[in-house]
PDB file of N, CA and C in Angstrom:
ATOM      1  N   UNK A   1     -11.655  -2.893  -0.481  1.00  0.00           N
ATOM      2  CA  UNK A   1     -11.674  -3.312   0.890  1.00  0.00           C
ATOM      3  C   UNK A   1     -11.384  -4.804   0.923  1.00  0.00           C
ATOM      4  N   UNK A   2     -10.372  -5.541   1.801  1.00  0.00           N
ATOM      5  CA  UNK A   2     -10.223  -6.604   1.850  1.00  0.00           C
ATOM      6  C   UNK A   2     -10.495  -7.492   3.303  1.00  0.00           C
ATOM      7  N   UNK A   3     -10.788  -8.390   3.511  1.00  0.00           N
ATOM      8  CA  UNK A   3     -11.407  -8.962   4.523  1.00  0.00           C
ATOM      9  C   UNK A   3      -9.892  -9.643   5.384  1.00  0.00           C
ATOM     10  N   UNK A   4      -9.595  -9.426   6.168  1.00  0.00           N
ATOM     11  CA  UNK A   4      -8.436  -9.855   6.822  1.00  0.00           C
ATOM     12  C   UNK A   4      -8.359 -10.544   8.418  1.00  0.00           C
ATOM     13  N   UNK A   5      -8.772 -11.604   8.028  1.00  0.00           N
ATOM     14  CA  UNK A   5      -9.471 -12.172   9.460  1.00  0.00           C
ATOM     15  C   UNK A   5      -8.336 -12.849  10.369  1.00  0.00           C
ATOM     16  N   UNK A   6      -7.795 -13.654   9.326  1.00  0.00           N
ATOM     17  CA  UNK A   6      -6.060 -14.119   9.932  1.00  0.00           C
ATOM     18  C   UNK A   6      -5.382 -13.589  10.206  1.00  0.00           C
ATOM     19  N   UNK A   7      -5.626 -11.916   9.504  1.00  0.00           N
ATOM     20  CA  UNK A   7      -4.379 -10.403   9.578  1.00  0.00           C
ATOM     21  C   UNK A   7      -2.992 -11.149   8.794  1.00  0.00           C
ATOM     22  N   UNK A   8      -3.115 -12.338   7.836  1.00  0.00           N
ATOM     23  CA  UNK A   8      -1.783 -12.031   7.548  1.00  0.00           C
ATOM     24  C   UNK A   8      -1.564 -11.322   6.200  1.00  0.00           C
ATOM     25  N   UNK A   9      -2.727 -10.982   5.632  1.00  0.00           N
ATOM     26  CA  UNK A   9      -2.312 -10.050   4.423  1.00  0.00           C
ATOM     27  C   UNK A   9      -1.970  -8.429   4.813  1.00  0.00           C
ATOM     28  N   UNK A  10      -2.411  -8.035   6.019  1.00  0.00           N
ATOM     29  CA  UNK A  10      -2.041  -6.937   7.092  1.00  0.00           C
ATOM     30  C   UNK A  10      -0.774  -7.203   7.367  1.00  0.00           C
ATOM     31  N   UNK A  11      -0.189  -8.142   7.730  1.00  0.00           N
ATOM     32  CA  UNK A  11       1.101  -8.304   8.339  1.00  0.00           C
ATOM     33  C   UNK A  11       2.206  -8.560   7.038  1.00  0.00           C
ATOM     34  N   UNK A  12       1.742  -9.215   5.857  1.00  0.00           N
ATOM     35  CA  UNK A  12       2.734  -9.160   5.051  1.00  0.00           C
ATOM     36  C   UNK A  12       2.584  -7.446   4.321  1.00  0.00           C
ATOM     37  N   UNK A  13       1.994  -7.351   3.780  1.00  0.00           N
ATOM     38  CA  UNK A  13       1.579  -5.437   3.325  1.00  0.00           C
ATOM     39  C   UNK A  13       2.333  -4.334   4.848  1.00  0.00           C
ATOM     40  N   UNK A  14       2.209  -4.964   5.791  1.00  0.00           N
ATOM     41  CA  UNK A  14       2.961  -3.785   6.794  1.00  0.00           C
ATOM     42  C   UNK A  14       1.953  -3.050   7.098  1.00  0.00           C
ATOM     43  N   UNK A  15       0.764  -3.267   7.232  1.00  0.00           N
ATOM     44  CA  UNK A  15      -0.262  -1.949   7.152  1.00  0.00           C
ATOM     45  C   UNK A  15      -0.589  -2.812   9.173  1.00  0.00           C
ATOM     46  N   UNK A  16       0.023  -3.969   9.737  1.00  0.00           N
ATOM     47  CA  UNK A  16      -0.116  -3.999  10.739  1.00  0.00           C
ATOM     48  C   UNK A  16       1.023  -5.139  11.534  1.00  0.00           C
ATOM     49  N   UNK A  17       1.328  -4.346  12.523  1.00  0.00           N
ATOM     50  CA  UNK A  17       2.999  -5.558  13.116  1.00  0.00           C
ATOM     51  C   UNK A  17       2.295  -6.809  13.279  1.00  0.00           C
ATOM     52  N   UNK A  18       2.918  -7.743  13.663  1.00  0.00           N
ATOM     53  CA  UNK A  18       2.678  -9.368  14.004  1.00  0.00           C
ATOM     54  C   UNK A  18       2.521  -9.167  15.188  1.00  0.00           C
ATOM     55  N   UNK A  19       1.573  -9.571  15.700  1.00  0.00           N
ATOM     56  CA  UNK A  19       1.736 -10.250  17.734  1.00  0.00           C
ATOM     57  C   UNK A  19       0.905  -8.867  18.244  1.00  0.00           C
ATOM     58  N   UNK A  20       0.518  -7.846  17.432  1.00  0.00           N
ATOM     59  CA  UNK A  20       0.228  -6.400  18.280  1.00  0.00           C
ATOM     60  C   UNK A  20      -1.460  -6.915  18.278  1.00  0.00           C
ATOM     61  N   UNK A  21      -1.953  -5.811  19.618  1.00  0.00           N
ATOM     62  CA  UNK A  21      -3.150  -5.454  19.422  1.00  0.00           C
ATOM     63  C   UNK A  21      -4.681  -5.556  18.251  1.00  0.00           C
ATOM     64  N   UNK A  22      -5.191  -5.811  17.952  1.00  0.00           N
ATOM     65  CA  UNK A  22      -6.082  -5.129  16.686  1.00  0.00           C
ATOM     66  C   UNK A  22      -6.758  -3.882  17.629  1.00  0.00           C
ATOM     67  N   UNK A  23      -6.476  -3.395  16.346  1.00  0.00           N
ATOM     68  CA  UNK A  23      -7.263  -1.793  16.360  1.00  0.00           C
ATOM     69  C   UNK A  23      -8.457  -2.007  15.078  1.00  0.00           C
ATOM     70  N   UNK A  24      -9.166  -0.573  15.490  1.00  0.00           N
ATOM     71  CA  UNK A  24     -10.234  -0.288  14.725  1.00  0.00           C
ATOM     72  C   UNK A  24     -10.269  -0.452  13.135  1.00  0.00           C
ATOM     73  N   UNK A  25      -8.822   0.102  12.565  1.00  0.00           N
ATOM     74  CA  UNK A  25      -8.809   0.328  11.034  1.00  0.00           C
ATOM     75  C   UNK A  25      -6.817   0.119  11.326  1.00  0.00           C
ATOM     76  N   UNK A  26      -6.940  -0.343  10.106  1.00  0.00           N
ATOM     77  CA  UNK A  26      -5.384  -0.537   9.571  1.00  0.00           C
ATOM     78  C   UNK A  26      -4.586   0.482   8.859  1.00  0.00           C
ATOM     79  N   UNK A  27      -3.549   0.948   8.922  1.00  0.00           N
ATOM     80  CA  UNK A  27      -2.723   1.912   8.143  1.00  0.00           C
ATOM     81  C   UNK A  27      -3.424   1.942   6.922  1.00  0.00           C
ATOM     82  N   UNK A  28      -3.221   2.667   6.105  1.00  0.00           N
ATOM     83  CA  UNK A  28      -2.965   3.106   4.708  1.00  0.00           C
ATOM     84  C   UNK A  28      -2.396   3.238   3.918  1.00  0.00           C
ATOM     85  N   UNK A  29      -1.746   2.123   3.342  1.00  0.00           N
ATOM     86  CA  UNK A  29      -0.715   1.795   2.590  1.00  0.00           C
ATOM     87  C   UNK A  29      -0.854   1.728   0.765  1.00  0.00           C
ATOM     88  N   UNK A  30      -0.599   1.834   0.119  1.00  0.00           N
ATOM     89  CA  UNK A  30      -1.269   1.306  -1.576  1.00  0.00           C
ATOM     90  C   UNK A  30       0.078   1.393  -1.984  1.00  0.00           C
ATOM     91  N   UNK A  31       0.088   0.293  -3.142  1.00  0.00           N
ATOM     92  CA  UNK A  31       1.510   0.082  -3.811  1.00  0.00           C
ATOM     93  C   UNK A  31       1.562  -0.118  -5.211  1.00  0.00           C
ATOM     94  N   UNK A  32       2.464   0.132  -5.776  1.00  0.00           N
ATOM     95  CA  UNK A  32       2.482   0.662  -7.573  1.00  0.00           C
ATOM     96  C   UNK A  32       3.650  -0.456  -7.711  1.00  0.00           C
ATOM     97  N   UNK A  33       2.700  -1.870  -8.484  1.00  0.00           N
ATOM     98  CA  UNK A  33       3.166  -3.306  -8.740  1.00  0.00           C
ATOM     99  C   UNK A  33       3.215  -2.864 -10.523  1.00  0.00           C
ATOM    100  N   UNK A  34       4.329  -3.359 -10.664  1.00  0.00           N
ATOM    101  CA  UNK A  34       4.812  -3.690 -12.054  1.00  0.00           C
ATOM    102  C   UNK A  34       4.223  -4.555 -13.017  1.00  0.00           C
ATOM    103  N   UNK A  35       4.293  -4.760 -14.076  1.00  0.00           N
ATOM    104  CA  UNK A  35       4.015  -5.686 -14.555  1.00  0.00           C
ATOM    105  C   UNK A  35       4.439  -7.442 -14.552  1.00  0.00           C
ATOM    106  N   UNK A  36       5.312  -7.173 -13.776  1.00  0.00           N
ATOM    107  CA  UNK A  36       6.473  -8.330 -13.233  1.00  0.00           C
ATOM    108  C   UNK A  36       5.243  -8.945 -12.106  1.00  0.00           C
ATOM    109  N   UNK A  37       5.201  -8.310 -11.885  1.00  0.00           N
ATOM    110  CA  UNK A  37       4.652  -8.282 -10.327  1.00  0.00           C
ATOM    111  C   UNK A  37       5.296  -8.042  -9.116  1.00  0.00           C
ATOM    112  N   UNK A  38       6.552  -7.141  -9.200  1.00  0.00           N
ATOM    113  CA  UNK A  38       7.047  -6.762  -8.272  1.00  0.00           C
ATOM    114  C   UNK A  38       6.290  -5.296  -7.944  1.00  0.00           C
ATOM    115  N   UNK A  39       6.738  -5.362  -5.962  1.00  0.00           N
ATOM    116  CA  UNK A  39       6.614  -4.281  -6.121  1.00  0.00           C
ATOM    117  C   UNK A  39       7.209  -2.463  -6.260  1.00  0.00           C
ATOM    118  N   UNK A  40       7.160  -1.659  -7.056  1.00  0.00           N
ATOM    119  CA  UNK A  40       7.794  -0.457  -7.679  1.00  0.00           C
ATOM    120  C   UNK A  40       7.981   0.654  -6.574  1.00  0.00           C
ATOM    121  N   UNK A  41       6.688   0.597  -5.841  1.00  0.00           N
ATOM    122  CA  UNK A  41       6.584   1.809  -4.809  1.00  0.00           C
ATOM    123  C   UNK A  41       5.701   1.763  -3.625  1.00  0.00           C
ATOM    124  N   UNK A  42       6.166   2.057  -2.573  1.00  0.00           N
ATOM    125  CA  UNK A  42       4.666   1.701  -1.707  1.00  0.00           C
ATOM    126  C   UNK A  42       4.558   2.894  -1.301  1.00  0.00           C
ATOM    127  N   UNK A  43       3.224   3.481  -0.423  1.00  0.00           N
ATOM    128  CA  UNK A  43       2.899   4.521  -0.079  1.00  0.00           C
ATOM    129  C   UNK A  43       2.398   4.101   1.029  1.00  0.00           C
ATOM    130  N   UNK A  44       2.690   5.171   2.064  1.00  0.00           N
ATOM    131  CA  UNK A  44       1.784   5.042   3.414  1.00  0.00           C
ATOM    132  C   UNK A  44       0.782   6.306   3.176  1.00  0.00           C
ATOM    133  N   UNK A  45      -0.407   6.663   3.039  1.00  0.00           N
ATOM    134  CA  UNK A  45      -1.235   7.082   2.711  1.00  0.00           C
ATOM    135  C   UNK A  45      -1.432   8.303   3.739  1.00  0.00           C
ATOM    136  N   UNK A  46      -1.335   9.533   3.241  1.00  0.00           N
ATOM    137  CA  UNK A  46      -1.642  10.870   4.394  1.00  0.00           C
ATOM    138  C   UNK A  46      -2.086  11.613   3.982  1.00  0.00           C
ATOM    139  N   UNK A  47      -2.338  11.901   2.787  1.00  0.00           N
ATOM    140  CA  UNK A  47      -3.208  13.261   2.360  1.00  0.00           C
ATOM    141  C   UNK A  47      -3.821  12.474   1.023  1.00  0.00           C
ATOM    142  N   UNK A  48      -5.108  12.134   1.249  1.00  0.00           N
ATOM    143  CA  UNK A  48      -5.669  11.442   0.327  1.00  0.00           C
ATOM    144  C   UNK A  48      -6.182  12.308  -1.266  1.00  0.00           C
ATOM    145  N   UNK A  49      -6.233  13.328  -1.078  1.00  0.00           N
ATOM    146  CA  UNK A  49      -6.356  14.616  -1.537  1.00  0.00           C
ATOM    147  C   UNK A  49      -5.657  14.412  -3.318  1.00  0.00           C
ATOM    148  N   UNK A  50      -4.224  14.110  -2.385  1.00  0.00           N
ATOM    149  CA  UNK A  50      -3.017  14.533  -3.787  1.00  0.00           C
ATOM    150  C   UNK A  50      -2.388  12.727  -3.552  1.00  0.00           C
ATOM    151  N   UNK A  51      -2.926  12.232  -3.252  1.00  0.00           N
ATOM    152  CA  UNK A  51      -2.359  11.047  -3.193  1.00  0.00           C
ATOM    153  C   UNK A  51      -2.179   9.999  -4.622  1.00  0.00           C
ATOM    154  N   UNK A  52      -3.429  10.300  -5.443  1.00  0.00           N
ATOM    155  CA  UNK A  52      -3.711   9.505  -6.787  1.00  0.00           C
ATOM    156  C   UNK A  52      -2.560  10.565  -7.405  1.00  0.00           C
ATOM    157  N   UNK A  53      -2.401  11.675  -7.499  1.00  0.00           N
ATOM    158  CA  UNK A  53      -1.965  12.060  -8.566  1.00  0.00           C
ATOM    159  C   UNK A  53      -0.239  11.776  -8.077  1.00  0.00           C
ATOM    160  N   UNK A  54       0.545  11.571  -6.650  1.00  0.00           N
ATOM    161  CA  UNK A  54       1.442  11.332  -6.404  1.00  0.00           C
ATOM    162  C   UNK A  54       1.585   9.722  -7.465  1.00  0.00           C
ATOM    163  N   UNK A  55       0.704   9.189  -7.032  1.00  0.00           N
ATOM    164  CA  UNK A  55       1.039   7.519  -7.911  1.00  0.00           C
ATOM    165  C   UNK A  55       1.262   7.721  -8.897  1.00  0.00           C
ATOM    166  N   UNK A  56      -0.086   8.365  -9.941  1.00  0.00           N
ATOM    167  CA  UNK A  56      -0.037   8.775 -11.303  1.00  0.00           C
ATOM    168  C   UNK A  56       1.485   9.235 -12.071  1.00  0.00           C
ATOM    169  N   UNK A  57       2.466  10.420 -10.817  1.00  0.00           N
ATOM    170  CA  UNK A  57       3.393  10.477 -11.635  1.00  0.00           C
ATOM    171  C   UNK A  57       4.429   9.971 -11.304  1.00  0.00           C
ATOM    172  N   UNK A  58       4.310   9.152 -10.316  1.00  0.00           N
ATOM    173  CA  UNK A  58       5.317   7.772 -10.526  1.00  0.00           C
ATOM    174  C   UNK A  58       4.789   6.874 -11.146  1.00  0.00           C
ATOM    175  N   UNK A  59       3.555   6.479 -11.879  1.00  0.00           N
ATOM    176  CA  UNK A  59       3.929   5.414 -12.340  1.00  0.00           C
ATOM    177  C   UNK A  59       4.055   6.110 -14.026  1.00  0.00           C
ATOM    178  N   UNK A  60       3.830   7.306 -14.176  1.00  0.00           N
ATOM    179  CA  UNK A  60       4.950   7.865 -15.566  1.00  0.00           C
ATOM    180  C   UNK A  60       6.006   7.727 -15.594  1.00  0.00           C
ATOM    181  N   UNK A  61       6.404   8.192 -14.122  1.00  0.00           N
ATOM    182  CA  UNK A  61       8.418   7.727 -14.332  1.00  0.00           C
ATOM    183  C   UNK A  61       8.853   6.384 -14.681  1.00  0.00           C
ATOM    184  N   UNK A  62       8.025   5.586 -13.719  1.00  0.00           N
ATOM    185  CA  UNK A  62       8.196   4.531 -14.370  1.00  0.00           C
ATOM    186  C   UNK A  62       8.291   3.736 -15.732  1.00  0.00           C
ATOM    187  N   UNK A  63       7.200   3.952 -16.566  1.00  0.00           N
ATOM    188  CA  UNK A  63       6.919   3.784 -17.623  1.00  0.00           C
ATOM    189  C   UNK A  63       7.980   4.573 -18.474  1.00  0.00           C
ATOM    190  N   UNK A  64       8.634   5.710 -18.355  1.00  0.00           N
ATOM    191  CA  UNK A  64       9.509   6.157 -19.061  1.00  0.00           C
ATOM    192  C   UNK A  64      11.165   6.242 -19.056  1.00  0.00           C
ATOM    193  N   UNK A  65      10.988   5.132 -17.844  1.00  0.00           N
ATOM    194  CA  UNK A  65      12.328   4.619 -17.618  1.00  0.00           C
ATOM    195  C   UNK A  65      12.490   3.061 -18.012  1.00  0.00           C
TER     196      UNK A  65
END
């Protein structure tokens, strides 16, 4: 959980537009950063269920590419 009082780590992540409203809770976003530190993949988060194992086998592909 991150504390986002300025909203600009919301607004750079995309999990909320610039200039809008605040709402209750922010999108659901998580992203699969490289060792570079770029980032590889982002996810908007919808079925939390199968969601780890969606990352898990991208970040195999990754690793094996």
């Amino acid at each position: 959980m991150l504390s986002d009082i300025s909203e600009q780590v919301g607004v750079a992540y995309e999990t909320r537009a610039p200039g809008t409203d605040k709402v209750s809770y922010a999108k659901r976003y998580s992203y699969l950063i490289d060792p570079e530190g770029i980032i590889a993949e982002s996810y908007e988060v919808g079925d939390v269920n199968t969601h780890a194992e969606t990352v898990l086998s991208d970040l195999r592909r990754h690793q094996a590419s």
